[in-house]
Protein backbone atom coordinates (compact mmCIF):
# COMPACT_ATOMS: atom_id res chain seq x y z
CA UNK A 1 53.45 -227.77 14.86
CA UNK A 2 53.23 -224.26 15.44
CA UNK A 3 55.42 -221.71 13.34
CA UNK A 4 57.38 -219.27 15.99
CA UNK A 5 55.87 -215.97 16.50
CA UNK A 6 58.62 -212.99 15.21
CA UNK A 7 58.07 -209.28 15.49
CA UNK A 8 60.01 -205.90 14.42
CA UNK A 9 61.81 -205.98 17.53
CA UNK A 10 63.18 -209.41 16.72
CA UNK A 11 64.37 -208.81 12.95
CA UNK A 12 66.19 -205.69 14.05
CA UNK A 13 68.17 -208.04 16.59
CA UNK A 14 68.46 -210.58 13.47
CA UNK A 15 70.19 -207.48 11.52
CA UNK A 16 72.23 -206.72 14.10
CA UNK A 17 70.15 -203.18 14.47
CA UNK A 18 69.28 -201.50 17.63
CA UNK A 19 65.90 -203.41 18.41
CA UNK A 20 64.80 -200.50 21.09
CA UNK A 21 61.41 -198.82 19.94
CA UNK A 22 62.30 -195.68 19.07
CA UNK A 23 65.27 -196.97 17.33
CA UNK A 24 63.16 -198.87 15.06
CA UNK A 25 60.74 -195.29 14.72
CA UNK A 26 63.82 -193.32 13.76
CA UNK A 27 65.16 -196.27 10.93
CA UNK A 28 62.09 -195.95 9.48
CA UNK A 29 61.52 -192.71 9.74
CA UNK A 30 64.94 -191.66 8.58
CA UNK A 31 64.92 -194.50 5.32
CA UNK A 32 61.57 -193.61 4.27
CA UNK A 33 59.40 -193.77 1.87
CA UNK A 34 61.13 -195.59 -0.74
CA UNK A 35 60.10 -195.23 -3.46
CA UNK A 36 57.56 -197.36 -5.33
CA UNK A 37 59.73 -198.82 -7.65
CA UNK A 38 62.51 -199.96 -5.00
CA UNK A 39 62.30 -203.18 -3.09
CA UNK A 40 63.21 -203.20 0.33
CA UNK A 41 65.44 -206.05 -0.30
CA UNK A 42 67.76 -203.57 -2.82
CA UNK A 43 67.71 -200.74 -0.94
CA UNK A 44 71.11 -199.34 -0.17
CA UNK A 45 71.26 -198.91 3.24
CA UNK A 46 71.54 -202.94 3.91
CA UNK A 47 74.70 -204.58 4.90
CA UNK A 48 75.20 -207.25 2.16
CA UNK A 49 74.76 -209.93 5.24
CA UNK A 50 71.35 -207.55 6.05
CA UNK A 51 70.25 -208.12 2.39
CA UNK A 52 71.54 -211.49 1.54
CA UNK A 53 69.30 -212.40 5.19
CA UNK A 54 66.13 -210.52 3.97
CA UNK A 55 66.58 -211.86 0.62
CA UNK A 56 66.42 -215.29 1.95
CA UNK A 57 63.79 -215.17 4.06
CA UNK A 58 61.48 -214.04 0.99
CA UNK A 59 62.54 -216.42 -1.00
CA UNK A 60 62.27 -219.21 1.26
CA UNK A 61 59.05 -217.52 2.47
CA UNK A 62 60.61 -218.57 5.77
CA UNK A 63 59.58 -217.70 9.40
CA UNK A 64 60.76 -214.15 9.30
CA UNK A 65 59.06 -213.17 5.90
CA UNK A 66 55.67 -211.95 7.16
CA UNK A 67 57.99 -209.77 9.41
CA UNK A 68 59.74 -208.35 6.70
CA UNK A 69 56.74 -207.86 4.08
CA UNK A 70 55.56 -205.26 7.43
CA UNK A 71 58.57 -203.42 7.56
CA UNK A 72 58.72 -203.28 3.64
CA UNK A 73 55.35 -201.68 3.51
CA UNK A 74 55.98 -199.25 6.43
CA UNK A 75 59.27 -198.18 4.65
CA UNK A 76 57.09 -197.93 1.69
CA UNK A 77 54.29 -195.42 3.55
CA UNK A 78 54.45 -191.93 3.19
CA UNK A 79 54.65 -190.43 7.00
């Protein structure tokens, strides 16, 4: 069985976030970089629902997590 297919555009809808393009640009570009030594997971901007879903997928490394280790290293990249 095949594992479903998720992209940016789809986690932002999972966070409740404004999925458009440039609404995904301007999140990153207005929460980055963090910094090395921060985890995407703990950074402060989350929701505690955002967090507690990121978390999760991680852990489980669930459907979503290759999803979310892209946006961590984006939000990790100096632009």
């Amino acid at each position: 069985m095949e594992s479903p297919t998720h992209d940016l555009k789809g986690l932002f809808d999972q966070l409740g976030l404004d999925s458009s393009p440039k609404a995904i640009d301007d999140f990153i570009a207005s929460h980055s970089p963090l910094p090395q030594d921060k985890k995407l997971i703990d950074a402060e901007f989350w929701t505690s629902q955002q967090a507690g879903f990121l978390k999760e997928q991680l852990r489980e490394d669930a459907d979503w997590a290759r999803v979310v280790d892209d946006l961590n290293l984006r939000m990790h990249q100096v632009h």
